[in-house]
C-alpha atoms as a PDB file:
ATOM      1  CA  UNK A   1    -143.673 107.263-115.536  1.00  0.00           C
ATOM      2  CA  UNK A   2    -144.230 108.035-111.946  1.00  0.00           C
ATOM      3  CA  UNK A   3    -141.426 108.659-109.606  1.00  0.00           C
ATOM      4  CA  UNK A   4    -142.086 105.177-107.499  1.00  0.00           C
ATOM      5  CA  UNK A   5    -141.595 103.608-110.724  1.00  0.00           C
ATOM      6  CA  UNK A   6    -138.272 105.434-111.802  1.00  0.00           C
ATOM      7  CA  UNK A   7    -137.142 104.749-108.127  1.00  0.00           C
ATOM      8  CA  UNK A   8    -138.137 101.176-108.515  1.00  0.00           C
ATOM      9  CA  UNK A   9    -136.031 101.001-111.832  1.00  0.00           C
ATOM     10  CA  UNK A  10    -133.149 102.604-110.193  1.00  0.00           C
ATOM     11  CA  UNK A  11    -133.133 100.448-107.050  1.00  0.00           C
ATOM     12  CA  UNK A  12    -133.114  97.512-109.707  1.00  0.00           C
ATOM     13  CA  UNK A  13    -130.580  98.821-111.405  1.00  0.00           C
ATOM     14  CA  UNK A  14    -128.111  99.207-109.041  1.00  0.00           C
ATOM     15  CA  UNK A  15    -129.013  95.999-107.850  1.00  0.00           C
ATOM     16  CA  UNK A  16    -128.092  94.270-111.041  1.00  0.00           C
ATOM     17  CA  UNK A  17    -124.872  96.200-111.385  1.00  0.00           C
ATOM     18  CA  UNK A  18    -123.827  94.987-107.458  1.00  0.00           C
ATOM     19  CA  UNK A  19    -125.183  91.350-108.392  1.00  0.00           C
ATOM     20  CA  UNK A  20    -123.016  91.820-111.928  1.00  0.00           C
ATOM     21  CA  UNK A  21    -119.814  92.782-110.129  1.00  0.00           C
ATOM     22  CA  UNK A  22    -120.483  89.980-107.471  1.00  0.00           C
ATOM     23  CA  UNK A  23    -120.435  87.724-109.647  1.00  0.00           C
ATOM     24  CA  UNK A  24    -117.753  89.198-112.034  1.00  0.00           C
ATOM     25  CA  UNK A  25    -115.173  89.064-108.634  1.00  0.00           C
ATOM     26  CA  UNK A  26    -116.573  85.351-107.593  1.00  0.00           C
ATOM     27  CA  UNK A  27    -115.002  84.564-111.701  1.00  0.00           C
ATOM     28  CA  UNK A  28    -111.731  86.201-110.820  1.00  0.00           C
ATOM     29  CA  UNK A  29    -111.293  84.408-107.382  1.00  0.00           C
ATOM     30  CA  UNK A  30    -112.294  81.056-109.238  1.00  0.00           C
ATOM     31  CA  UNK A  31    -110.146  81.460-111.700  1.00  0.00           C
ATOM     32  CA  UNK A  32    -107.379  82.301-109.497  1.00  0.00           C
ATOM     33  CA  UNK A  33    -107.632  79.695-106.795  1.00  0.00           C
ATOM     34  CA  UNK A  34    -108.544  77.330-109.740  1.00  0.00           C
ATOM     35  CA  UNK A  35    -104.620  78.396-111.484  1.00  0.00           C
ATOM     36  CA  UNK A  36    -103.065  78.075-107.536  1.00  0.00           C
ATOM     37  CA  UNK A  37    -104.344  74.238-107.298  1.00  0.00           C
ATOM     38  CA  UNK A  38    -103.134  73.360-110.574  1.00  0.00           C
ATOM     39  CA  UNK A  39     -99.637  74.892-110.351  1.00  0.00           C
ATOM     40  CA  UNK A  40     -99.026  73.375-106.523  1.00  0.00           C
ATOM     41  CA  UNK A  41    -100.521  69.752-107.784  1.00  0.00           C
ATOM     42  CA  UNK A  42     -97.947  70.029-110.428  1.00  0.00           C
ATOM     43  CA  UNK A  43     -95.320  70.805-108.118  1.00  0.00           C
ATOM     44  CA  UNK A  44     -96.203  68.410-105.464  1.00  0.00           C
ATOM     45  CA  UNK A  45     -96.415  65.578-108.126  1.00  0.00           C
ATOM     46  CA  UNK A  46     -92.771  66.467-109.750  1.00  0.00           C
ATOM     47  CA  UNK A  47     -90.836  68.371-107.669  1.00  0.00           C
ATOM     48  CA  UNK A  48     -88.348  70.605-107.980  1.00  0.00           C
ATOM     49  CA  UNK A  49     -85.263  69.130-109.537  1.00  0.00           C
ATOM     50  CA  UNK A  50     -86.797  65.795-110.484  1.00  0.00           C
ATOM     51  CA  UNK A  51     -86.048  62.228-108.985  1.00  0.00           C
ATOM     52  CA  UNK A  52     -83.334  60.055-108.717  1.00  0.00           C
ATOM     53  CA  UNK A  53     -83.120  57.658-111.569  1.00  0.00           C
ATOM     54  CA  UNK A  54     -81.349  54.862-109.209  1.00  0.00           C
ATOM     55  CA  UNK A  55     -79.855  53.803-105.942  1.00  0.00           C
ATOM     56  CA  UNK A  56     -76.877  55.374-105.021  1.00  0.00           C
ATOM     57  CA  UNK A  57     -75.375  58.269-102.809  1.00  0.00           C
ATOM     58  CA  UNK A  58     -76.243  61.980-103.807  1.00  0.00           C
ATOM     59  CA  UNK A  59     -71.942  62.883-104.211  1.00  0.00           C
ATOM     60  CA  UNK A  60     -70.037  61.279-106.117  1.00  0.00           C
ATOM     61  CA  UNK A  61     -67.179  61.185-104.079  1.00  0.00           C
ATOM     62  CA  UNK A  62     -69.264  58.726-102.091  1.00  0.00           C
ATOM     63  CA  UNK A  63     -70.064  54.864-103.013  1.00  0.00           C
ATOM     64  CA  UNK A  64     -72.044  52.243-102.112  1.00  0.00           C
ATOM     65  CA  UNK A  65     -70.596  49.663 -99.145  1.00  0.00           C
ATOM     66  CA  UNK A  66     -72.113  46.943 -96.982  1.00  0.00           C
ATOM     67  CA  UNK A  67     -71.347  48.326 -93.218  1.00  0.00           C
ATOM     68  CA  UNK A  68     -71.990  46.132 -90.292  1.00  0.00           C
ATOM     69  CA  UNK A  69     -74.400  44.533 -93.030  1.00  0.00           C
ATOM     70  CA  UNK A  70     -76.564  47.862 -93.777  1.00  0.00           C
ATOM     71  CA  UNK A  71     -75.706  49.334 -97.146  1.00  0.00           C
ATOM     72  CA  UNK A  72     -73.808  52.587 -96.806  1.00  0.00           C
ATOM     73  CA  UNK A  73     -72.610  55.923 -98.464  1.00  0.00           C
ATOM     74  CA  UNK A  74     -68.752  55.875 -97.728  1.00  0.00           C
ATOM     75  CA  UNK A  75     -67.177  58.880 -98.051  1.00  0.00           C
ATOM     76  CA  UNK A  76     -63.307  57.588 -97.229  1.00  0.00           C
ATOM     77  CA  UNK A  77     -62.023  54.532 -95.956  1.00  0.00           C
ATOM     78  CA  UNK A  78     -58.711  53.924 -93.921  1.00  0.00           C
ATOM     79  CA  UNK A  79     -56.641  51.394 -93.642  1.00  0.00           C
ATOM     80  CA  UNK A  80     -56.617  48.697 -90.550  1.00  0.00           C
ATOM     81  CA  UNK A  81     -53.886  49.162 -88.425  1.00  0.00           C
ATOM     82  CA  UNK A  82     -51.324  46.254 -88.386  1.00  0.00           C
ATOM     83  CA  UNK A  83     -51.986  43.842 -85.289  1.00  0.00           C
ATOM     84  CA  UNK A  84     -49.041  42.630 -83.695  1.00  0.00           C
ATOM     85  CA  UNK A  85     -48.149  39.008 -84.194  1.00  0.00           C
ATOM     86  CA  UNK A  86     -50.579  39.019 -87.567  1.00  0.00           C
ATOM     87  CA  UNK A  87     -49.978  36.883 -89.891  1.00  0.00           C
ATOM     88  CA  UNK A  88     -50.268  38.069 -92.541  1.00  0.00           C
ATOM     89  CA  UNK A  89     -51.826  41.780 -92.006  1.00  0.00           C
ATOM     90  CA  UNK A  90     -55.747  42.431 -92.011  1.00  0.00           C
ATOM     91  CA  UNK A  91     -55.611  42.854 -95.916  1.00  0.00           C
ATOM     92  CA  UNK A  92     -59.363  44.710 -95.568  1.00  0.00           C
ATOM     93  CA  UNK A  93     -59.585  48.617 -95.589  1.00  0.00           C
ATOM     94  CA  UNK A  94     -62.368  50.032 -92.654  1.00  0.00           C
ATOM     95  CA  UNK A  95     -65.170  51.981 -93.734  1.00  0.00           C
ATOM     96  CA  UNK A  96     -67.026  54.961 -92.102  1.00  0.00           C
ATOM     97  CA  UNK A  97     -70.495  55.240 -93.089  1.00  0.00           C
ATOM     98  CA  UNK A  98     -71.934  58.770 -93.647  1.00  0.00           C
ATOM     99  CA  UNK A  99     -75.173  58.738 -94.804  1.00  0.00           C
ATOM    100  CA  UNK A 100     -78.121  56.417 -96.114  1.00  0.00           C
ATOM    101  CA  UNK A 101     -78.135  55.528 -99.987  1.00  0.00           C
ATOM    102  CA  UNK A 102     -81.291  57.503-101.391  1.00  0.00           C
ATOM    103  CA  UNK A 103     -83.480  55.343-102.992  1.00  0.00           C
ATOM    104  CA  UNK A 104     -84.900  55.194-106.879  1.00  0.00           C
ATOM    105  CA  UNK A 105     -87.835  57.465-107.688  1.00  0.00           C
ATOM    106  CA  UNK A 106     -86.744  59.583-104.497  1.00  0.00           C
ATOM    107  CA  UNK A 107     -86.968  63.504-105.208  1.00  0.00           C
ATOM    108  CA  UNK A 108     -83.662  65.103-105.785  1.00  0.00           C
ATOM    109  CA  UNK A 109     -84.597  68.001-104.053  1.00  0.00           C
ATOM    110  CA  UNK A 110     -84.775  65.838-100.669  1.00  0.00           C
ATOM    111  CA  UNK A 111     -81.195  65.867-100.037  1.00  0.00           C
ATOM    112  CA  UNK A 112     -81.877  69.179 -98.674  1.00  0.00           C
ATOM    113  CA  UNK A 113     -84.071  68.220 -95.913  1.00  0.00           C
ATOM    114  CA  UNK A 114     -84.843  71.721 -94.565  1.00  0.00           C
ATOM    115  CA  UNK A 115     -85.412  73.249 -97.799  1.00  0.00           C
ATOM    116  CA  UNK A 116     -87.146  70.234 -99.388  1.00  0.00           C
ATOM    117  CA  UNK A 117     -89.560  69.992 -96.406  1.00  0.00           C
ATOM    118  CA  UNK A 118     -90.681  73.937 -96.072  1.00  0.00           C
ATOM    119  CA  UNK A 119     -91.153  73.486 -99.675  1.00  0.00           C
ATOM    120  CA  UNK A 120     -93.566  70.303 -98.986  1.00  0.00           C
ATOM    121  CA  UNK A 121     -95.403  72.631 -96.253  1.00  0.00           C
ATOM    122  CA  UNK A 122     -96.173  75.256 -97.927  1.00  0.00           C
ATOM    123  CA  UNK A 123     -97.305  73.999-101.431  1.00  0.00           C
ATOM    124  CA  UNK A 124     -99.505  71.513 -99.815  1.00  0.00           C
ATOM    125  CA  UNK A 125    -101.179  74.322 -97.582  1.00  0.00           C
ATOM    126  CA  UNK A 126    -101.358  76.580-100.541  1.00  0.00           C
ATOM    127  CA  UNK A 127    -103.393  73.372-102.240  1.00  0.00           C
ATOM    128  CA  UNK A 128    -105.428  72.583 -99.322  1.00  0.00           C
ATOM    129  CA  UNK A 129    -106.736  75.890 -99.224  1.00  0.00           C
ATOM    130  CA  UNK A 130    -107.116  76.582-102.719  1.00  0.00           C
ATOM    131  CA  UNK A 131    -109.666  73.240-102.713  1.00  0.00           C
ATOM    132  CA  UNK A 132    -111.026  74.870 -99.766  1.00  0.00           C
ATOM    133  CA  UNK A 133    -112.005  77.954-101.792  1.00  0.00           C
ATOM    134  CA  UNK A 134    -112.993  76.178-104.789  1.00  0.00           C
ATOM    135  CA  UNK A 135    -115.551  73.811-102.643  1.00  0.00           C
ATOM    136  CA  UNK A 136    -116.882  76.637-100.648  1.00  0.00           C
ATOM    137  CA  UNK A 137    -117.922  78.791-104.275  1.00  0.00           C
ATOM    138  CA  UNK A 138    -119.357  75.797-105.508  1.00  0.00           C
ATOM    139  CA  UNK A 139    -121.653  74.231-102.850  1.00  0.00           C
ATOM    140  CA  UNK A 140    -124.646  75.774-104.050  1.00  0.00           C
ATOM    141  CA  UNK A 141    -124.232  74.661-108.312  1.00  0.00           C
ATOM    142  CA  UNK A 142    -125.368  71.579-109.635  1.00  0.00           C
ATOM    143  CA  UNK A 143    -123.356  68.314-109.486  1.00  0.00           C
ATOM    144  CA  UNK A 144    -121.900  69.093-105.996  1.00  0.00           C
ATOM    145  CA  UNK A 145    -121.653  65.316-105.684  1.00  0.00           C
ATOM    146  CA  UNK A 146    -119.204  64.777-108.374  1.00  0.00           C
ATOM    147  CA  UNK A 147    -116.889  67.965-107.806  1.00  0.00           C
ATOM    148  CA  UNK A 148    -116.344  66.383-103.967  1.00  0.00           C
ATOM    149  CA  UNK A 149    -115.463  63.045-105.740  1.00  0.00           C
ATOM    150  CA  UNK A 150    -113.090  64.792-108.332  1.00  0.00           C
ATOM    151  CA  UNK A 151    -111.444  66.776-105.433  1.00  0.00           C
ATOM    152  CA  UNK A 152    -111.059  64.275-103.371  1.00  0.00           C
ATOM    153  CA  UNK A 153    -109.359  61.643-105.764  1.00  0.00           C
ATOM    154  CA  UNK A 154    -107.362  64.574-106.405  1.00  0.00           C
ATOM    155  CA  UNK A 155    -106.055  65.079-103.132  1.00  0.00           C
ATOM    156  CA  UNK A 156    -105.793  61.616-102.536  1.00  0.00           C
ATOM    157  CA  UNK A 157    -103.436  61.272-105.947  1.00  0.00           C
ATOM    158  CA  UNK A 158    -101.288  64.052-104.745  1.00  0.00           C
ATOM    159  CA  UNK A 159    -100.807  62.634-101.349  1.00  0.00           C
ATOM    160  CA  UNK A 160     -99.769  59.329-102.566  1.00  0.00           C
ATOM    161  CA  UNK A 161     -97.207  61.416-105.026  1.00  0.00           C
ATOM    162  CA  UNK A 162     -95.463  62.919-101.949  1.00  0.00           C
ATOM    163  CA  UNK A 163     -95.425  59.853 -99.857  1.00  0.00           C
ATOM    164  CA  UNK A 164     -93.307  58.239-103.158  1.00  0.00           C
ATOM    165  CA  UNK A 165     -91.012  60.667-103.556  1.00  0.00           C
ATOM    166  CA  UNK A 166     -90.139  61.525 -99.532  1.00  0.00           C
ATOM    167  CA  UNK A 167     -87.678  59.511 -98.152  1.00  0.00           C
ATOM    168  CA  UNK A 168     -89.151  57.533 -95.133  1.00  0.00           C
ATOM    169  CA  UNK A 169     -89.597  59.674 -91.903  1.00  0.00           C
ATOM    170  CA  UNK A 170     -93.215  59.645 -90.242  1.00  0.00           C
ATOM    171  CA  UNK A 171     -92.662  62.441 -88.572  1.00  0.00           C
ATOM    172  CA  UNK A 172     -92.050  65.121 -91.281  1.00  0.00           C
ATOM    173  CA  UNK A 173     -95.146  63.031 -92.744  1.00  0.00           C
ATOM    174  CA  UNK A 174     -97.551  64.028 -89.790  1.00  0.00           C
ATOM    175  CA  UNK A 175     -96.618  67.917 -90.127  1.00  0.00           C
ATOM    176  CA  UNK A 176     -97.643  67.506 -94.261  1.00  0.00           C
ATOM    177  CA  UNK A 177    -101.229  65.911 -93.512  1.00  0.00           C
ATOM    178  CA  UNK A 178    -101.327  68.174 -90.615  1.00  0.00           C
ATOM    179  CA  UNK A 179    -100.874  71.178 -93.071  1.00  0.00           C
ATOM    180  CA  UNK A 180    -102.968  69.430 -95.509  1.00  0.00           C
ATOM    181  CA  UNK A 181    -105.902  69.216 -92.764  1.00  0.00           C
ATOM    182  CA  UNK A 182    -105.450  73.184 -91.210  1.00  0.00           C
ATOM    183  CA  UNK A 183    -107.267  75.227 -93.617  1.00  0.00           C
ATOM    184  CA  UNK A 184    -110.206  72.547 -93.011  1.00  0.00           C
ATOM    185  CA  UNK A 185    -109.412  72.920 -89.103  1.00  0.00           C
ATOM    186  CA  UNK A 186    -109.326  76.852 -89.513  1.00  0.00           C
ATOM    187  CA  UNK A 187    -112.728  76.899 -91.586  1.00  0.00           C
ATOM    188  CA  UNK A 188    -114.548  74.834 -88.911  1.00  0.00           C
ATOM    189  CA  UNK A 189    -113.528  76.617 -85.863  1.00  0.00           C
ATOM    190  CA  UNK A 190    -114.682  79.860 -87.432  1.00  0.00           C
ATOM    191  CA  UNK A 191    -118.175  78.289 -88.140  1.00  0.00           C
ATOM    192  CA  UNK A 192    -118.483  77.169 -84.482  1.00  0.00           C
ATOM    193  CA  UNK A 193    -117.398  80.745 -83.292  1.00  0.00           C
ATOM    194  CA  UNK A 194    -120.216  82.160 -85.427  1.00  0.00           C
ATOM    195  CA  UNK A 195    -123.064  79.509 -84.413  1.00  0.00           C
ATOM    196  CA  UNK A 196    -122.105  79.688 -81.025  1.00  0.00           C
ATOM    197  CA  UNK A 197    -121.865  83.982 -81.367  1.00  0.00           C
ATOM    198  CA  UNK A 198    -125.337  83.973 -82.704  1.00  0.00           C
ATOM    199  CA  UNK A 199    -126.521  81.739 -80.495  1.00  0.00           C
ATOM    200  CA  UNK A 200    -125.573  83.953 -77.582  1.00  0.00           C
ATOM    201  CA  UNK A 201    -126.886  86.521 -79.261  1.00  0.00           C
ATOM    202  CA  UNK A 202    -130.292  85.440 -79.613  1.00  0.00           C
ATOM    203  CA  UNK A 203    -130.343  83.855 -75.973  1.00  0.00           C
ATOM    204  CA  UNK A 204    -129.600  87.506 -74.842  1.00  0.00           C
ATOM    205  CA  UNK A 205    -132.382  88.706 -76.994  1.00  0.00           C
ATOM    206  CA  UNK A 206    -134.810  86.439 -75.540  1.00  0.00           C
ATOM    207  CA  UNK A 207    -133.941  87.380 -71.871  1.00  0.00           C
ATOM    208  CA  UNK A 208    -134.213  90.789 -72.701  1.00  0.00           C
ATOM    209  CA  UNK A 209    -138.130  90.127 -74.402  1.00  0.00           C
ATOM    210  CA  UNK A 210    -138.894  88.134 -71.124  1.00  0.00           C
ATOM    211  CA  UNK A 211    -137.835  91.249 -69.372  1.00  0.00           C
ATOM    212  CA  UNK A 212    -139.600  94.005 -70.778  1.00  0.00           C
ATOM    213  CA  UNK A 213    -143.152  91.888 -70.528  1.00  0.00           C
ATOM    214  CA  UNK A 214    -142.172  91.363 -66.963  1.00  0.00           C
ATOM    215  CA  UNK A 215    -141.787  95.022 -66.628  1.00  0.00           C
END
């Protein structure tokens, strides 16, 4: 065998061993991003501490009451003072509303608003980009068309999961989608910075070529 050949064999070689290990870390990275989307679905579809099986207040020191006709959680109540000259005495206690009822099918874990909603955050970030990662390895396999579809109904199931079991508040609402949307956001603006890097680049180059035939 001549030595181009046994060089040509050994530049094959390693090639195959660097296209083996490529591929054998693009398995590992699947398989992990693959076991991060399913365990933050999962959590975004029943969260921590289950839902509330009913309408009522979260302690049970509290009840239900009809307050200035809104249905409230009322912690105490007190007595109306005596008017002078009543006859007889205002025989109907005063309530102080403290809170709203939650509703049924409401997560548990919402009580805790500032807890509950980092939680939201950052599992819906980490699923967002794990579906980022999963999309990006797979754009160049067959039946692209139908792994979009499957995502998407996906995130569109988990998404209607969290808007049943948040409590009302549009705000807090915007910051999940938002989260939802940034690894997209992140992912697009790094694109343009490369396009628009290269195409820089090559403008440069052609300055320079119009240059040196000038010269």
């Amino acid at each position: 065998m001549s030595p181009q050949e046994q060089e040509s064999e050994g530049g094959n070689g390693q090639g195959g061993n660097g296209q083996g290990r490529n591929n054998d870390e693009r398995n590992v990275l699947l398989v992990v991003v693959t076991v991060i989307a399913a365990v933050t679905f999962q959590a975004g579809v029943n969260p921590p501490g289950g839902v509330w099986q009913e309408k009522g207040c979260a302690h049970k020191e509290q009840k239900l009451q009809l307050v200035a006709n809104q249905l409230c959680c009322v912690e105490f109540e007190e007595k109306a003072p005596v008017q002078a000259g009543a006859n007889p005495p205002d025989p109907y206690p005063k309530y102080k509303c403290t809170g709203k009822p939650h509703e049924a099918g409401h997560a548990i874990y919402a009580s805790k608003k500032v807890e509950f909603y980092i939680f939201l955050i950052s599992n819906t970030l980490a699923l967002s980009t794990s579906i980022l990662v999963i999309l990006s390895m797979m754009r160049r396999l067959a039946h692209l068309f139908e792994v979009y579809v499957a995502t998407m109904s996906m995130t569109v199931t988990y998404a209607s999961s969290i808007f049943a079991v948040t409590p009302d508040e549009d705000f807090r609402f915007r910051i999940i989608l938002l989260m939802g949307f940034l690894p997209y956001a992140i992912r697009l603006f790094v694109y343009l910075c490369k396009y628009l890097s290269n195409k820089i680049k090559d403008c440069n180059k052609t300055e320079e070529a119009r240059g040196t035939q000038h010269v």
